[in-house]
Protein backbone atom coordinates (compact mmCIF):
# COMPACT_ATOMS: atom_id res chain seq x y z
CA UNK A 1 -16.50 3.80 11.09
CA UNK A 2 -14.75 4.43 14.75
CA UNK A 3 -14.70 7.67 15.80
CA UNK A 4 -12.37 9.90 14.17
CA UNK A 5 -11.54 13.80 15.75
CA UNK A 6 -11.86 16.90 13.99
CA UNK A 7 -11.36 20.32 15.42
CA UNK A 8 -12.87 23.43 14.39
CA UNK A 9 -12.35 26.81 14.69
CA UNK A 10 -14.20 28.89 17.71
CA UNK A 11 -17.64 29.98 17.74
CA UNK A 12 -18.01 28.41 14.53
CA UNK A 13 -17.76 24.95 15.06
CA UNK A 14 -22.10 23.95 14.98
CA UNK A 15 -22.24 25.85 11.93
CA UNK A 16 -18.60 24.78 10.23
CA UNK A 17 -19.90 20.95 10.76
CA UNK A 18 -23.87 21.14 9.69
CA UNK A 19 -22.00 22.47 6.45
CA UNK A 20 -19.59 19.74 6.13
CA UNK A 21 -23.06 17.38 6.59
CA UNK A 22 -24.58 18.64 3.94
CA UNK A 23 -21.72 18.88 1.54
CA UNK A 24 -20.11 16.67 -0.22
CA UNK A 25 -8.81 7.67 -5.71
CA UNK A 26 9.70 -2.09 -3.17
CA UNK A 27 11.87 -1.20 -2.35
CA UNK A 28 9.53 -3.14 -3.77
CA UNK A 29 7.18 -5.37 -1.65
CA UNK A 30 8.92 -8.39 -3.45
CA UNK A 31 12.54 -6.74 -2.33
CA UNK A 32 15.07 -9.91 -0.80
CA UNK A 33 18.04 -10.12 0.36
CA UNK A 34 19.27 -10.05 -2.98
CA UNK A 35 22.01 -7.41 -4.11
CA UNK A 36 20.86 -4.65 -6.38
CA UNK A 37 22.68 -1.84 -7.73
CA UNK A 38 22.41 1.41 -5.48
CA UNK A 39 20.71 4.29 -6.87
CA UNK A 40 21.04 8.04 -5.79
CA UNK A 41 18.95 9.69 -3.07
CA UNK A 42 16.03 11.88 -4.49
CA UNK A 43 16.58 15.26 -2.53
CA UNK A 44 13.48 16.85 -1.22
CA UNK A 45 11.74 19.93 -2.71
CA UNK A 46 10.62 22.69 -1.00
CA UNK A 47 7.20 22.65 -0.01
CA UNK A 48 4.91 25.44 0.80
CA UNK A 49 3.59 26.00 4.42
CA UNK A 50 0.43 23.38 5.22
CA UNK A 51 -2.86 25.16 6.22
CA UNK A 52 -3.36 22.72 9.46
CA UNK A 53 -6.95 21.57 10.30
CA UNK A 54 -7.76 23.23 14.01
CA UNK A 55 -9.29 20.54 16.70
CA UNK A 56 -11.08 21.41 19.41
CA UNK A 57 -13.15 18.55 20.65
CA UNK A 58 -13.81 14.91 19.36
CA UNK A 59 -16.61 14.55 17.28
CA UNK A 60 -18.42 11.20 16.64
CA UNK A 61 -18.52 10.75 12.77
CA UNK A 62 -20.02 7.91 10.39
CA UNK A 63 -17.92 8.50 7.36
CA UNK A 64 -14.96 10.71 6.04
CA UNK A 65 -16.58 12.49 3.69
CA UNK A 66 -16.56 15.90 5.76
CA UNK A 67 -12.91 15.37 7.13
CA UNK A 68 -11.52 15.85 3.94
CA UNK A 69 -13.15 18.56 2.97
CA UNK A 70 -11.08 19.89 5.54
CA UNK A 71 -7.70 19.15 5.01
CA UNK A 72 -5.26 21.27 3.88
CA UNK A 73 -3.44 20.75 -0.09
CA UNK A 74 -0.36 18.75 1.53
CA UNK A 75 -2.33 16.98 4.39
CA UNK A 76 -4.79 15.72 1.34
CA UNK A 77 -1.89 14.56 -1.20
CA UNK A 78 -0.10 13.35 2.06
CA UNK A 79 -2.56 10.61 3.10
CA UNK A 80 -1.89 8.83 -0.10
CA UNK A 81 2.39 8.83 0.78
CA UNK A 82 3.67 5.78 2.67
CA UNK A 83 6.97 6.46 3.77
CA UNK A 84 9.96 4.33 3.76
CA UNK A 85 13.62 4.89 5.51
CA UNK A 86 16.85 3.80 6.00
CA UNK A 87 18.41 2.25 9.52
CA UNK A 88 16.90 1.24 13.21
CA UNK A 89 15.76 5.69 14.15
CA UNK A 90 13.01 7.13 12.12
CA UNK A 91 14.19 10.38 10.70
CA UNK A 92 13.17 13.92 12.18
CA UNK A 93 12.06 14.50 8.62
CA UNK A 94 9.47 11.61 8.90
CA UNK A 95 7.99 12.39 12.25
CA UNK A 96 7.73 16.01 10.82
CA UNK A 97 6.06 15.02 8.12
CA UNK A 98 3.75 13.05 10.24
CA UNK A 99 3.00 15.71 12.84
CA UNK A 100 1.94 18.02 9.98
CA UNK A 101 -0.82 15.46 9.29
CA UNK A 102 0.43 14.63 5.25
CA UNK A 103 1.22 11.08 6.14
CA UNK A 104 -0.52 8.01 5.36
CA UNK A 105 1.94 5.70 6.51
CA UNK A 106 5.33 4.08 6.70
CA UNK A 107 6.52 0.74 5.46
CA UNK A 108 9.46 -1.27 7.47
CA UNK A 109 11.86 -3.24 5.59
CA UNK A 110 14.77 -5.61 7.19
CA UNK A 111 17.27 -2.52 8.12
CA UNK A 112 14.89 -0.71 9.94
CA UNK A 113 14.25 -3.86 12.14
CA UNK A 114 16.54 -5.24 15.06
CA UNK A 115 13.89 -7.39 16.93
CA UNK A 116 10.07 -7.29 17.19
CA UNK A 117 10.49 -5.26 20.59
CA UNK A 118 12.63 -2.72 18.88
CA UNK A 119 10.21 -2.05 16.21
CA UNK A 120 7.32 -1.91 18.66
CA UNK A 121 8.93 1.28 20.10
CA UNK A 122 9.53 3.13 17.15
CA UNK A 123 5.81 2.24 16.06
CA UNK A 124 4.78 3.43 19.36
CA UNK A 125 6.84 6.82 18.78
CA UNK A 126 5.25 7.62 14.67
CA UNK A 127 2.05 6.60 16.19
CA UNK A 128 2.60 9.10 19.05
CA UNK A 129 3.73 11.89 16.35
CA UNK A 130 0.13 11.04 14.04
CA UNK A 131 -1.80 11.14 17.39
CA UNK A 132 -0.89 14.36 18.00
CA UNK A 133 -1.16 16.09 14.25
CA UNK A 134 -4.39 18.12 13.22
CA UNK A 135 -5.86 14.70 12.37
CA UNK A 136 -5.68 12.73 15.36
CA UNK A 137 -5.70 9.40 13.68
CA UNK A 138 -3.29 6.89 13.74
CA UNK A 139 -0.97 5.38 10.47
CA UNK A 140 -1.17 2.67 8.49
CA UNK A 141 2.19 0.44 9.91
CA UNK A 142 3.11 -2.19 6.57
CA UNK A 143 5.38 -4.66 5.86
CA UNK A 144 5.45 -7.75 4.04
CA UNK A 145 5.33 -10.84 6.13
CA UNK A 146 4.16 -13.36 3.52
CA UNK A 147 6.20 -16.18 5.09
CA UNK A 148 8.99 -18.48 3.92
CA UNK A 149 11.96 -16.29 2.47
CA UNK A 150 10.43 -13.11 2.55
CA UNK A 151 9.56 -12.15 6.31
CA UNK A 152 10.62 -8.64 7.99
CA UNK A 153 10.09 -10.03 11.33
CA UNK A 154 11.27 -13.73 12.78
CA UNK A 155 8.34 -15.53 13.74
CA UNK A 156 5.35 -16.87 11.80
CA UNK A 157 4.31 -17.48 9.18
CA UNK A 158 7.46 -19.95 8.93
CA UNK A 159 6.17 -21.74 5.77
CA UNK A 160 6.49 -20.25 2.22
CA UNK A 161 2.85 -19.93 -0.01
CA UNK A 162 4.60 -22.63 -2.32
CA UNK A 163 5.37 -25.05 0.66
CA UNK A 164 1.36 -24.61 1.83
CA UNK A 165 0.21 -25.10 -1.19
CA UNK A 166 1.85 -28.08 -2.24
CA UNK A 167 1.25 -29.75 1.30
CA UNK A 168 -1.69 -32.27 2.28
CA UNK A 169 -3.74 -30.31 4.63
CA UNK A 170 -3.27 -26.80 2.17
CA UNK A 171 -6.14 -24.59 3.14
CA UNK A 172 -5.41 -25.27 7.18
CA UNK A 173 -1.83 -24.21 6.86
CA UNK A 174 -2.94 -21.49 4.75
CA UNK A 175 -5.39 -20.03 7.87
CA UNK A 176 -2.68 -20.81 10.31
CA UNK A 177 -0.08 -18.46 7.85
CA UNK A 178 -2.94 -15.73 8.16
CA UNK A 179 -3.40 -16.21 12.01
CA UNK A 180 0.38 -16.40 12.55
CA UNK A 181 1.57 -13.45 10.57
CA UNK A 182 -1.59 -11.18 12.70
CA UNK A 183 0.11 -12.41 15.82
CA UNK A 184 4.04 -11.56 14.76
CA UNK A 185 2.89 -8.08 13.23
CA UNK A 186 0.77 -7.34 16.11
CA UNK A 187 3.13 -7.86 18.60
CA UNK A 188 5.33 -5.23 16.61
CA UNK A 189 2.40 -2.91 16.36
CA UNK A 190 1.66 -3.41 12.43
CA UNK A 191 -1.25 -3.04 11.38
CA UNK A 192 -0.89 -3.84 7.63
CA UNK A 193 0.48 -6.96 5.93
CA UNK A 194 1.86 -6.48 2.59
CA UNK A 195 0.17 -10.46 1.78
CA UNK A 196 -0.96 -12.65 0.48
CA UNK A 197 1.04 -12.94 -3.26
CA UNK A 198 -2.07 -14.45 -5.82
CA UNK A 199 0.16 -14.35 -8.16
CA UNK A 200 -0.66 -17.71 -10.20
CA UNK A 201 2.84 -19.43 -11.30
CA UNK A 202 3.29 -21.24 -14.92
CA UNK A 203 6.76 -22.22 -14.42
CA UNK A 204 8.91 -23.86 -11.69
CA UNK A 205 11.35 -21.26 -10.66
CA UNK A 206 10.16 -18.09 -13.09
CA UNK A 207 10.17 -14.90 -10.95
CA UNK A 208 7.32 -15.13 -9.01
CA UNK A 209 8.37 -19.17 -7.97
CA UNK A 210 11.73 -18.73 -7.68
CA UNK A 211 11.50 -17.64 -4.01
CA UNK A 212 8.11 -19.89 -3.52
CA UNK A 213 6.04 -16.75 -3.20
CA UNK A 214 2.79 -19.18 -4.82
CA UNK A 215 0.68 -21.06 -3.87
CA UNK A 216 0.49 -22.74 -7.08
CA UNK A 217 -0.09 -22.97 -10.48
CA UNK A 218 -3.72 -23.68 -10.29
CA UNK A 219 -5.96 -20.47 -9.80
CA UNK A 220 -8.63 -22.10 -7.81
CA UNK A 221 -5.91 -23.43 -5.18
CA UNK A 222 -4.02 -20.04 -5.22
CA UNK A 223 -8.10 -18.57 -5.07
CA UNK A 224 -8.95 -21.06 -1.87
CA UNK A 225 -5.57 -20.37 -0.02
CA UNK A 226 -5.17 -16.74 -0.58
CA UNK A 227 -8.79 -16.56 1.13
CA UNK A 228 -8.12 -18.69 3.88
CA UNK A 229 -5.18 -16.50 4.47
CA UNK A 230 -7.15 -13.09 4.35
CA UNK A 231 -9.87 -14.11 6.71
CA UNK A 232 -7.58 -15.33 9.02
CA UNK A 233 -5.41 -12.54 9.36
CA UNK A 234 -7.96 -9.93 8.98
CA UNK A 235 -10.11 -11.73 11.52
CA UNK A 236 -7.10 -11.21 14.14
CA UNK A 237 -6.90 -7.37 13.39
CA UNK A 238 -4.36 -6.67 10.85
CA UNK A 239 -5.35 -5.69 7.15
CA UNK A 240 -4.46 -8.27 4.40
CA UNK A 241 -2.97 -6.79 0.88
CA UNK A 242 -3.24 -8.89 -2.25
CA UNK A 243 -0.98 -8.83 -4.54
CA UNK A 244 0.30 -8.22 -7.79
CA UNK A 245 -2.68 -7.35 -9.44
CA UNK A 246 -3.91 -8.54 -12.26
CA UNK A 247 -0.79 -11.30 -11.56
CA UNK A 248 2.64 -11.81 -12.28
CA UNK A 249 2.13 -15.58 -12.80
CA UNK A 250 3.44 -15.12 -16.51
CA UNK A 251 6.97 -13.38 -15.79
CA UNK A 252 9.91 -15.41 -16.77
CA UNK A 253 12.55 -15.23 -13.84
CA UNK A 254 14.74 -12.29 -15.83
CA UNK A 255 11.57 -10.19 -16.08
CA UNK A 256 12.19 -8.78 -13.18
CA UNK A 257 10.08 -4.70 -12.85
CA UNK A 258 12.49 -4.14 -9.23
CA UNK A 259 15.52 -3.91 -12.21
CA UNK A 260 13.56 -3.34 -16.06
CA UNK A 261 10.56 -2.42 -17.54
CA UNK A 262 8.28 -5.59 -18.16
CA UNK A 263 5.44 -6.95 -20.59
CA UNK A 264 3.26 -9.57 -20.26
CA UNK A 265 1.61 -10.60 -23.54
CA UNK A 266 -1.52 -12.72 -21.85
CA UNK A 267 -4.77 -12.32 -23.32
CA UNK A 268 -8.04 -10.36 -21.84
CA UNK A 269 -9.64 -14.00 -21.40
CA UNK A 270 -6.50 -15.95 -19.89
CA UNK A 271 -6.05 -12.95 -17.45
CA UNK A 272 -9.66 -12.68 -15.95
CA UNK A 273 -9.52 -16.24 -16.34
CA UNK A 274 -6.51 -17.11 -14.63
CA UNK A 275 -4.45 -14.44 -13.16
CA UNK A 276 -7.69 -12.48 -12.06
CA UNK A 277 -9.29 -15.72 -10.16
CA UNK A 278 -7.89 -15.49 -7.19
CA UNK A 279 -7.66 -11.27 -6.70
CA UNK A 280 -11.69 -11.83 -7.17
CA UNK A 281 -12.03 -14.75 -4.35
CA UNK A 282 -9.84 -12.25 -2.29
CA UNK A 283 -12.50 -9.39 -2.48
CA UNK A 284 -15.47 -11.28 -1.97
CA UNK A 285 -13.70 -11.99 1.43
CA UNK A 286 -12.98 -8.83 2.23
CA UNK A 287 -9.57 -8.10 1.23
CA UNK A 288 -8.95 -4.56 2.26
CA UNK A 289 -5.92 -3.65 -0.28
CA UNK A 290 -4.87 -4.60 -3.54
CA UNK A 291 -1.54 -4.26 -4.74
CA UNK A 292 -1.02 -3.57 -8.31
CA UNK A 293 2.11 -4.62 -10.45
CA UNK A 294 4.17 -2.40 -12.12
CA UNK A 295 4.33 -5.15 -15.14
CA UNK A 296 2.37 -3.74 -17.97
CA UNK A 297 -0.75 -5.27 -20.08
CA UNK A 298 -1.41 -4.87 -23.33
CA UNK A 299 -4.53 -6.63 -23.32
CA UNK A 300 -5.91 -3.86 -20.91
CA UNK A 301 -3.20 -1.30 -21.52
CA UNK A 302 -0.27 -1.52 -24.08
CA UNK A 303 1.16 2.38 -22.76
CA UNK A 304 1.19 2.10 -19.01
CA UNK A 305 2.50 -0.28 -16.49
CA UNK A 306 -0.63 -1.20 -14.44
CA UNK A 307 -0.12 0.53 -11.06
CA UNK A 308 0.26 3.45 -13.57
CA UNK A 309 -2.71 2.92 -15.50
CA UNK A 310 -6.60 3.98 -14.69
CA UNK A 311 -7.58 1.20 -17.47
CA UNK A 312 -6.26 -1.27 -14.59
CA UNK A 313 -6.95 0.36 -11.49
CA UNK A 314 -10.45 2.23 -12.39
CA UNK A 315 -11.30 -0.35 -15.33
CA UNK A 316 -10.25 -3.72 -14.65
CA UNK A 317 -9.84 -3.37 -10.61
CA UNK A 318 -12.63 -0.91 -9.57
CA UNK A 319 -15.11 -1.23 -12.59
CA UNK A 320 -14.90 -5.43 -13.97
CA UNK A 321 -14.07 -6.71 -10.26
CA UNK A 322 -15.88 -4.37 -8.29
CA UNK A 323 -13.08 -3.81 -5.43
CA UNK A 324 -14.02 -0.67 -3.42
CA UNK A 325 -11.14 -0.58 -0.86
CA UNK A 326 -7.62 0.38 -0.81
CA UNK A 327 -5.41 0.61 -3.71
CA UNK A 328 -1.46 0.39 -3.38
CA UNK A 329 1.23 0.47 -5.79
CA UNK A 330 4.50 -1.40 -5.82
CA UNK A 331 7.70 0.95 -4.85
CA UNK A 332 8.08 3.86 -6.99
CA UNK A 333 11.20 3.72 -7.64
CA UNK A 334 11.19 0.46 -9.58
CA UNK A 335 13.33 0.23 -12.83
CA UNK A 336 9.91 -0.48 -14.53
CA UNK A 337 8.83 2.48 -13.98
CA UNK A 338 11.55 4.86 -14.12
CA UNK A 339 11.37 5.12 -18.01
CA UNK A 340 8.12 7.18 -17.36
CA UNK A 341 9.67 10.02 -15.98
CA UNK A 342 10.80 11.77 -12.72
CA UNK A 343 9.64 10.82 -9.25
CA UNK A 344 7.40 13.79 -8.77
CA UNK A 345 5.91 12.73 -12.63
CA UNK A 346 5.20 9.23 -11.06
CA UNK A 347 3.51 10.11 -8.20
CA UNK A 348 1.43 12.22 -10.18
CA UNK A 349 0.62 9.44 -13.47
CA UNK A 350 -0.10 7.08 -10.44
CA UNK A 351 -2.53 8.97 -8.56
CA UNK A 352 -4.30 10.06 -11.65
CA UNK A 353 -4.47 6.21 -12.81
CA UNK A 354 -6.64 6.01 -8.78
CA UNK A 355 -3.95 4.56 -7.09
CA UNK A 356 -4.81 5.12 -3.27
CA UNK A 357 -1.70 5.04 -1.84
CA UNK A 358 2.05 5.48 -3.01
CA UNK A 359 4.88 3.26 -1.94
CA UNK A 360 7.81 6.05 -1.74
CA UNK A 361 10.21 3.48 -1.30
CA UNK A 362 14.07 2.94 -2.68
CA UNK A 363 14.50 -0.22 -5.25
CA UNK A 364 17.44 -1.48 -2.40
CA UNK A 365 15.98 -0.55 1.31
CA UNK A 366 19.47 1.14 2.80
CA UNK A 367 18.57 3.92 0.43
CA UNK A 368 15.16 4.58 1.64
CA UNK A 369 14.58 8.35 2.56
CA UNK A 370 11.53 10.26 3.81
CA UNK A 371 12.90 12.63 0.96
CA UNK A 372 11.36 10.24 -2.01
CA UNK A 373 7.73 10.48 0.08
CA UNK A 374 7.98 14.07 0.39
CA UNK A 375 8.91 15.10 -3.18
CA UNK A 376 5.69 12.66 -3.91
CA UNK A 377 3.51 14.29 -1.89
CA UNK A 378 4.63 17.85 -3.31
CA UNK A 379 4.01 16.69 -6.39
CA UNK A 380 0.79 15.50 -5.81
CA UNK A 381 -0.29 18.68 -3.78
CA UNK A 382 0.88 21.09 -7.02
CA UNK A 383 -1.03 18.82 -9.34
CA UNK A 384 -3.94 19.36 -6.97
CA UNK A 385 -3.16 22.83 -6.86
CA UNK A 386 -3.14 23.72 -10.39
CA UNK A 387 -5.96 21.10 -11.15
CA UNK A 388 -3.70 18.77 -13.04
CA UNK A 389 -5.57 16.53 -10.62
CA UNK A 390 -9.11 16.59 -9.39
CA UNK A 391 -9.81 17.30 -6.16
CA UNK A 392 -12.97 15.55 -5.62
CA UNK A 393 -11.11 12.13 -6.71
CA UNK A 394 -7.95 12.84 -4.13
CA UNK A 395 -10.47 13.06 -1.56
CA UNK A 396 -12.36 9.74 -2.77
CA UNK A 397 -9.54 8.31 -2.12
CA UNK A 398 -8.23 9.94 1.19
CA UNK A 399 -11.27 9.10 2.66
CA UNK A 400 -10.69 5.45 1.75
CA UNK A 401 -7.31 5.81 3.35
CA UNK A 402 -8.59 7.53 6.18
CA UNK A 403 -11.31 4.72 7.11
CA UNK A 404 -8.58 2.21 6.74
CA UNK A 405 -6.83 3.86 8.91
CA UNK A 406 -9.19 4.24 11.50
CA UNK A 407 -10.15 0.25 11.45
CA UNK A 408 -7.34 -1.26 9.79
């Protein structure tokens, strides 16, 4: 781990930390240019005062595990809240929000970028704002760069996954994606990359083909690719997120989960088969996220959508797969999961099910608001609070955020 500060209070600082030594879970990423109806702003909740972690003087640590300890209610359900807004300014909302230490990060979408340089200074100012909160630690910076149609930034990669896939020299191009998209997101100072799709086609043009987002239809190609991808990228410095897990190869182009609730009927076999290939090529290489869809399984869950669902995310993911990084959902404000309840119920069902981190972002991006992040995080902090949620488990998984964080 890098180093990562911690202040303590006074005279008890050698004591506090010999303690802590000893003691011790898109818009959606898929959103387009495409026009989707508008949906109403979630209004922020009222929050009670955070209990701020005091810092003193850096301390050289080799894991997380004490840090969290540490944290305050908010600051601990806040590292699992990426934010999302509307227009070119971050918010005063955000960067409070941030200052206070309960952020884990923010995701860009086209309106809140005007050129790479632009976005490099408003990076510069939320990093700036998490430098200088109780945690000293800088965000997580996402967006989804997976080339071809769906890009946030101009530059590489240029290709679509469907367009390296289907060309001669496939696992090359696929490297040079990786390689290219590090350099572009770098540049802007993002440090996470919301790619590579493994999502493993069946049909020309169904949902997940009809903007080219696969590689192909064949797991092992989508399996070679995707890898090639991820250690490129990662090797350059910028965290690689695959996604949808376990796949949404099998959606037919209306079953879309930005705009309706979705089901796909696969079995058990033909998922771990198939659909799960490539997601398990991806963490033997390192991946350090996984994205989960918001489809739902009945072969591994027939009641919960799977970024909703610890059968998925603990079972399947964690448990049959073995990944032991960072888990992400889609946005939470997805018509497939609306049916399940109210925002603040959402946040709470998905960080129950172990999902690491929260994507509080708007179905269409111009109604993005730090508000749906911060009613998330409240949420999360009450459940926490009243023990509707473990705390031992929210800081599992804070401390996974908090290490990504620290070497993205």
């Amino acid at each position: 781990m890098t180093r990562f500060r911690l202040v303590l209070l006074g005279v008890l600082v050698g004591a506090v930390a010999a303690a802590a030594a000893c003691g011790g879970g898109s818009a959606s990423s898929r959103s387009t240019s495409r026009t989707m109806p508008a949906r109403a702003v979630v209004r922020t909740t009222t929050a009670p005062a955070s209990t701020t972690v005091a810092v003193t003087r850096p301390v050289r640590r080799t894991s997380h595990g004490p840090i969290v300890t540490r944290l305050s209610t908010q600051q601990l359900a806040g590292q699992r809240i990426i934010y999302a807004y509307a227009g070119l300014k971050p918010p005063a909302s955000l960067l409070s929000a941030i200052r206070a230490g309960e952020a884990g990060g923010v995701i860009f979408f086209a309106p809140n970028v005007s050129s790479a340089s632009q976005l490099r200074g408003v990076i510069a100012q939320l990093q700036r704002a998490a430098l200088a909160s109780p945690l000293h630690t800088r965000l997580l910076m996402l967006t989804d760069q997976e080339g071809g149609e769906v890009r946030r930034l101009p530059g590489q990669p240029v290709l679509s996954e469907k367009q390296i896939g289907q060309s001669a020299d496939s696992a090359s191009l696929a490297a040079l994606a990786g390689s290219g998209a590090a350099a572009t997101l770098r540049g802007a100072g993002v440090n996470v990359n919301l790619a590579p799709v493994l999502d493993v086609y069946r049909r020309a043009g169904n949902f997940i083909d009809e903007f080219q987002r696969s590689y192909s239809s064949n797991p092992a190609t989508v399996a070679r690719l995707g890898e090639a991808f991820i250690g490129a990228q990662q090797g350059k410095g910028v965290a690689a997120t695959a996604k949808h897990f376990p796949g949404l190869g099998t959606a037919a182009r209306s079953q879309n989960t930005d705009l309706r609730p979705v089901k796909l009927s696969s079995s058990l076999a033909t998922l771990r088969a198939v659909d799960e290939a490539p997601f398990k090529s991806a963490i033997a290489a390192g991946v350090k996220l996984v994205m989960t869809s918001w489809a739902t399984y009945p072969a591994i869950d027939a009641s919960r959508p799977a970024g909703l669902s610890s059968k998925v995310i603990g079972g399947e993911l964690r448990g049959h797969l073995g990944f032991k990084g960072v888990t992400i959902t889609d946005g939470i404000d997805a018509g497939a999961v609306t049916p399940f309840g109210s925002l603040s119920r959402r946040a709470v069902l998905a960080a129950s099910a172990g999902a690491d981190l929260i994507l509080c972002a708007a179905t269409v991006p111009i109604d993005n608001t730090p508000s749906i992040g911060i009613t998330a995080r409240n949420a999360i902090a009450n459940a926490l609070a009243s023990r509707q949620l473990g705390r031992a488990a929210a800081q599992q998984a804070a401390a996974r955020v908090l290490a990504l964080r620290a070497s993205p």
